[in-house]
N, C-alpha and C. Protein backbone atom coordinates (compact mmCIF):
# COMPACT_ATOMS: atom_id res chain seq x y z
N UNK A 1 60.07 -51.39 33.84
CA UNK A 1 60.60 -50.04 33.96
C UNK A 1 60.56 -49.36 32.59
N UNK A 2 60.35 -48.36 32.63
CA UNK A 2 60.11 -47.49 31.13
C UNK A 2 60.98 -46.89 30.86
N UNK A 3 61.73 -46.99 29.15
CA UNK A 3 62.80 -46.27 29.02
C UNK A 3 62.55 -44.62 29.39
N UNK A 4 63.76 -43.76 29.35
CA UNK A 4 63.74 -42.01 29.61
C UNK A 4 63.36 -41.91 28.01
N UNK A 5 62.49 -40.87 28.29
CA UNK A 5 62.28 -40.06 27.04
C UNK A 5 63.33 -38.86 26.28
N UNK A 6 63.29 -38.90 25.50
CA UNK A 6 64.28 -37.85 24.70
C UNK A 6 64.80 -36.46 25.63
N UNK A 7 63.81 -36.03 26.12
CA UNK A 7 64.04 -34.95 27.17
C UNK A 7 64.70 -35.43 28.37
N UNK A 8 64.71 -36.13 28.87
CA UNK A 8 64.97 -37.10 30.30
C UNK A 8 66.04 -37.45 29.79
N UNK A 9 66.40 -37.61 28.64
CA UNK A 9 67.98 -38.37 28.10
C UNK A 9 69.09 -36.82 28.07
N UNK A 10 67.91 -35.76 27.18
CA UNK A 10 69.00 -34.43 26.84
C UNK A 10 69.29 -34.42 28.79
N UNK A 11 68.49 -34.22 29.59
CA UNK A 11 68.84 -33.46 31.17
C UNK A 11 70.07 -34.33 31.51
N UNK A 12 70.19 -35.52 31.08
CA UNK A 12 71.11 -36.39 31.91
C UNK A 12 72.41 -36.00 31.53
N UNK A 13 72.26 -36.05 29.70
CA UNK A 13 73.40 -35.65 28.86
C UNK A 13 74.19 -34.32 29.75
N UNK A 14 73.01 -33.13 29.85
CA UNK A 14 73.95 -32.08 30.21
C UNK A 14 74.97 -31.94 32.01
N UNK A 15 73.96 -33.22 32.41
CA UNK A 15 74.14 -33.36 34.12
C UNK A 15 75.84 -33.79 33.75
N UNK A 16 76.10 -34.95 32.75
CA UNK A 16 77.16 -35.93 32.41
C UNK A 16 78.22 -34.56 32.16
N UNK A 17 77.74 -33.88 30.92
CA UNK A 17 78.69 -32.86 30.70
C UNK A 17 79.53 -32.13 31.52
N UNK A 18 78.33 -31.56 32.19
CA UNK A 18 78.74 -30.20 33.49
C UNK A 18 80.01 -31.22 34.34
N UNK A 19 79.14 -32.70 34.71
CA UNK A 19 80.23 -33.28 35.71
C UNK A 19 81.54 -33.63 34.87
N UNK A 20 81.33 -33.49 34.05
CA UNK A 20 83.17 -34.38 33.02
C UNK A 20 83.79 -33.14 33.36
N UNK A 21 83.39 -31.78 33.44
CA UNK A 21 84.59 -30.93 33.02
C UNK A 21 84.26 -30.36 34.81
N UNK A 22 83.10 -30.02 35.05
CA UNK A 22 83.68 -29.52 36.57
C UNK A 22 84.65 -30.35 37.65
N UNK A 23 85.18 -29.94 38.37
CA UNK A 23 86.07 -30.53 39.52
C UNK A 23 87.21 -30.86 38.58
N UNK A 24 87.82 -30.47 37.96
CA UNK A 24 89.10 -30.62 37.43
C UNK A 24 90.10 -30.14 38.30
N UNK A 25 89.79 -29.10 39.02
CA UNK A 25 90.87 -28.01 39.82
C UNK A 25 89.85 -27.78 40.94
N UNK A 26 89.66 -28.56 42.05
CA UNK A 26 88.76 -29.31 42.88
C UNK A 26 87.72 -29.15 43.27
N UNK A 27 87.48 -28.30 42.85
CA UNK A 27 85.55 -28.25 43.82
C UNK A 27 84.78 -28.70 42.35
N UNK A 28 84.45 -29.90 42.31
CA UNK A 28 83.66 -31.04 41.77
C UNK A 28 82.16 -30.32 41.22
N UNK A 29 81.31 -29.59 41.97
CA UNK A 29 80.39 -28.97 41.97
C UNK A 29 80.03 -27.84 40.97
N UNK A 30 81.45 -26.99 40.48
CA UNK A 30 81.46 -25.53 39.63
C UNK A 30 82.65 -25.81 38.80
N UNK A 31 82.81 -25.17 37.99
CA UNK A 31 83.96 -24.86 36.47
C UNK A 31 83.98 -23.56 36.92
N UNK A 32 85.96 -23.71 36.94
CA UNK A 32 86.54 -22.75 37.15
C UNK A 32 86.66 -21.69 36.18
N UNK A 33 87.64 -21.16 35.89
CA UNK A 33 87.62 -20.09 35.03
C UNK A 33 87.98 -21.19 33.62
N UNK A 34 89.27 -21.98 33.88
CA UNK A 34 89.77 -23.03 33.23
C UNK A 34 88.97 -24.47 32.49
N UNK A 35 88.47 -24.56 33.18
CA UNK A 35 87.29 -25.89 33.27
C UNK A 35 86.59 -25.34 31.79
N UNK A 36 85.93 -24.00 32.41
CA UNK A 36 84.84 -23.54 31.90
C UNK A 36 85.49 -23.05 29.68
N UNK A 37 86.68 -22.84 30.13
CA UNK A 37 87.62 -22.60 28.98
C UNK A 37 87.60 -23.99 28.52
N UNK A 38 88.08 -24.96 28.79
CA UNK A 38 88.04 -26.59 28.49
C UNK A 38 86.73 -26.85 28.13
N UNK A 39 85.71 -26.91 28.37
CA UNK A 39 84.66 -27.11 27.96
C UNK A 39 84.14 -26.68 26.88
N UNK A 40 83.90 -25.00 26.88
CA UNK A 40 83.93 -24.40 25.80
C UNK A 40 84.74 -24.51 24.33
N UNK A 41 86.17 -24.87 24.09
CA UNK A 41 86.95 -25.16 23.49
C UNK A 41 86.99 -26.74 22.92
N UNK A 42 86.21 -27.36 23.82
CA UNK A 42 86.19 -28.63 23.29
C UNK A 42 84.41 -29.39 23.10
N UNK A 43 83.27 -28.68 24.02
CA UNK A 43 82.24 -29.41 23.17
C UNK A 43 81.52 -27.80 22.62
N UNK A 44 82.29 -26.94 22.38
CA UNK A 44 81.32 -25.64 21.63
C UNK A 44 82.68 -24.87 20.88
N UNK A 45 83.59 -25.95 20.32
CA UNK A 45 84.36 -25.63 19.45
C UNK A 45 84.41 -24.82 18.28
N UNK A 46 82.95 -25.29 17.76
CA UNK A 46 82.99 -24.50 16.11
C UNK A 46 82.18 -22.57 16.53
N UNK A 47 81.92 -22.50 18.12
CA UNK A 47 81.31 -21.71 18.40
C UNK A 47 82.66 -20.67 18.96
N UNK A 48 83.54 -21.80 19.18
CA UNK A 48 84.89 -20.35 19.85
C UNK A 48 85.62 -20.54 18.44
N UNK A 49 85.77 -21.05 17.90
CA UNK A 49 86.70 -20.91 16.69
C UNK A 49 86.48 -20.08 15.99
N UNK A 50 84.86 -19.21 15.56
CA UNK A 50 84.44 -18.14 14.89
C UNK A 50 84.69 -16.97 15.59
N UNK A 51 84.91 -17.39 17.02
CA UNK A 51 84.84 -15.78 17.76
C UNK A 51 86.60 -15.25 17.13
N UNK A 52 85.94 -14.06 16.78
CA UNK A 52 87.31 -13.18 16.65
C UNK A 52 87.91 -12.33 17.80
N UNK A 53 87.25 -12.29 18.66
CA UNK A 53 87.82 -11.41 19.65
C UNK A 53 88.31 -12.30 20.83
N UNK A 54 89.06 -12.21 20.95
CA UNK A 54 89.84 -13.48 21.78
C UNK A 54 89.25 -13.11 23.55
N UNK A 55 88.79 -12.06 23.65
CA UNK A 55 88.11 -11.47 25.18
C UNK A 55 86.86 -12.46 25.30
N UNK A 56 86.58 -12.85 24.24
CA UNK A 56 84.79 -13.24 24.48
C UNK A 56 84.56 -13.94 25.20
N UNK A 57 85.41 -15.39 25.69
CA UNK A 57 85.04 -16.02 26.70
C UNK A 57 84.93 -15.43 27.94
N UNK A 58 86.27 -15.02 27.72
CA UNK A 58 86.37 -14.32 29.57
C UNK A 58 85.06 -13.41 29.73
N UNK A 59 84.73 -12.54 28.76
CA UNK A 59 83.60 -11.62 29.04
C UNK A 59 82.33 -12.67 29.27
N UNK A 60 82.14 -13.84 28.74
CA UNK A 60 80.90 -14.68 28.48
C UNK A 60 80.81 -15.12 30.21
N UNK A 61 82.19 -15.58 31.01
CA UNK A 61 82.32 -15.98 32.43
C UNK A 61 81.82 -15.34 33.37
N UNK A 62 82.41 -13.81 32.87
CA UNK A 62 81.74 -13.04 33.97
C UNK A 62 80.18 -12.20 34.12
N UNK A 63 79.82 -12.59 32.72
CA UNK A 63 78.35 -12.17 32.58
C UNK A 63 77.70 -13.55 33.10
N UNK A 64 78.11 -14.86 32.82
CA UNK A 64 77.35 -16.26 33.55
C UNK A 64 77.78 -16.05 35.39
N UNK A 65 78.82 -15.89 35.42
CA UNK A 65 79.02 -15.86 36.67
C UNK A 65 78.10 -14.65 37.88
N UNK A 66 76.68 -15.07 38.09
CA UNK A 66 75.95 -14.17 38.33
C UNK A 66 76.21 -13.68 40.43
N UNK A 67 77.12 -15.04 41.02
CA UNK A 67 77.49 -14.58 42.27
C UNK A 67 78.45 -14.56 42.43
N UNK A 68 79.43 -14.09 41.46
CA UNK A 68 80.55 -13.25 41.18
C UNK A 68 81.87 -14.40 42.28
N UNK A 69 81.72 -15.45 42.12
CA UNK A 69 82.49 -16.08 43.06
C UNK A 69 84.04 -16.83 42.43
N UNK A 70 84.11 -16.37 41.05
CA UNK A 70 84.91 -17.02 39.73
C UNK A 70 84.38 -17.71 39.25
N UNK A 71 83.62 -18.66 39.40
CA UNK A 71 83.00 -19.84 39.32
C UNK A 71 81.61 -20.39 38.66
N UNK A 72 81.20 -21.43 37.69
CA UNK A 72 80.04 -21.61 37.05
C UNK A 72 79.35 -22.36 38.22
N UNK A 73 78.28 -22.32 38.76
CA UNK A 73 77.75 -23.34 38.98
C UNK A 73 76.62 -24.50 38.16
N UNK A 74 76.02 -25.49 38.51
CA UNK A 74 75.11 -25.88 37.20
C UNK A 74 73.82 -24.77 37.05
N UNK A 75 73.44 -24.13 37.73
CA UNK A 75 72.59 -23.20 37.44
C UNK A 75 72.83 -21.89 36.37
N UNK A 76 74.26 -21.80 36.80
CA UNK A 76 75.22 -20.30 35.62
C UNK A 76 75.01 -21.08 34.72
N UNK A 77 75.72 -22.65 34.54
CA UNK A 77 76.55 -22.86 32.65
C UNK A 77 75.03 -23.87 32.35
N UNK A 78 73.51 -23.83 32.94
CA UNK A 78 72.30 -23.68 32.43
C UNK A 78 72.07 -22.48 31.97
N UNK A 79 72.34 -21.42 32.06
CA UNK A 79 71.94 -19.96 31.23
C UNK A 79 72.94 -19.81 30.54
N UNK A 80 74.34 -20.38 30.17
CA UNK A 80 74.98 -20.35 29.00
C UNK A 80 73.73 -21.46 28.00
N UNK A 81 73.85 -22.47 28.19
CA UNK A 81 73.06 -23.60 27.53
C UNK A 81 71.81 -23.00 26.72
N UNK A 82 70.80 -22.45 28.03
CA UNK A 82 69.82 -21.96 27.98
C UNK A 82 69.74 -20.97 26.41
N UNK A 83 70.48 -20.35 27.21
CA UNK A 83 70.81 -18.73 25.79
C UNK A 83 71.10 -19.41 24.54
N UNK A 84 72.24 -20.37 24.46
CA UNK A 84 72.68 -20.68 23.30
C UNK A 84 71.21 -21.30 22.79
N UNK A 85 70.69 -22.03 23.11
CA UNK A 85 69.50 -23.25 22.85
C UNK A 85 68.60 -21.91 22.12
N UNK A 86 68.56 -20.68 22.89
CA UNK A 86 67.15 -20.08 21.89
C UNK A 86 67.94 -18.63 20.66
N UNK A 87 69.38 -18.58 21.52
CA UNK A 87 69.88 -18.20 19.51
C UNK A 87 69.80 -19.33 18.51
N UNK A 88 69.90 -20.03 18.62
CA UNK A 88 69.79 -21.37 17.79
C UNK A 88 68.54 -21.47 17.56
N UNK A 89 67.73 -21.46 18.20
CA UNK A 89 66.11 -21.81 17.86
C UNK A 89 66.20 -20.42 16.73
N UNK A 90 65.90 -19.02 16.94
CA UNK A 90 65.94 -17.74 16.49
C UNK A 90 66.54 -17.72 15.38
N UNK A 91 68.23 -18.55 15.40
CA UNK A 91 68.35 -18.67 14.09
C UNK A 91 67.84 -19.37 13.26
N UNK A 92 67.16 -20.74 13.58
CA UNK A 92 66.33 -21.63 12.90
C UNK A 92 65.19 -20.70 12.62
N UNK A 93 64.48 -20.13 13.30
CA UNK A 93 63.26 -19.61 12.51
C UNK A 93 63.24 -18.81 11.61
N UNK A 94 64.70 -17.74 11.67
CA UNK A 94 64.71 -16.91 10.66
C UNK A 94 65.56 -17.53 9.11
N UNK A 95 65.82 -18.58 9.21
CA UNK A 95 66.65 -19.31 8.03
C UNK A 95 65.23 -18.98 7.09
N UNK A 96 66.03 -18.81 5.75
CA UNK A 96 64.51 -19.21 4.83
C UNK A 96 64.15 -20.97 4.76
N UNK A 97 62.96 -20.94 5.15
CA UNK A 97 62.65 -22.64 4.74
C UNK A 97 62.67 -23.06 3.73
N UNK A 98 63.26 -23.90 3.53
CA UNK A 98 63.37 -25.16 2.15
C UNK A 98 61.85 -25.77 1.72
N UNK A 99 61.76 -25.87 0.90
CA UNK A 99 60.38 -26.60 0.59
C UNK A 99 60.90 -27.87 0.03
N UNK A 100 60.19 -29.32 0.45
CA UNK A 100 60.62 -30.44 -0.59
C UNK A 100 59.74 -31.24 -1.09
């Protein structure tokens, strides 16, 4: 059997994630408003700790929340992921490069 490749390891990682924090407050499947606060606060910590406007999550929920049901499903908190993954890339490209 062949180990997962690096990519095959990140998909599982985020499958593991989504499931640790969804179903806290029962439907197992989506992150509630709460969940989705728990999550955020604890594996994208250094990312809410800069926000100054204390609205931003809630505003971040209801722009992911695209069938308006309260609720993330893994497809919504994939386009949180998603987004974050290519400001991050964007900011990597525009850093000045180091030469060594």
């Amino acid at each position: 059997m062949s180990h997962p490749t690096e990519t095959e390891r990140c998909i599982e990682s985020l499958i593991a994630v989504f499931q640790r924090y969804a179903g806290r407050n029962r439907k197992n499947n989506t992150l509630s408003k709460t969940e989705f606060l728990a999550f955020m606060n604890t594996e994208l910590a250094a990312f809410t700790k800069n926000q100054k406007d204390p609205g931003v999550l809630d505003r971040m929920m209801k722009k992911l929340d695209l069938n308006c049901d309260g609720q993330l499903d893994f497809q919504e908190f994939l386009n949180l992921i998603g987004g974050l993954a290519v400001a991050c890339h964007e900011s990597f490209l525009s850093a000045p490069q180091k030469h060594i």
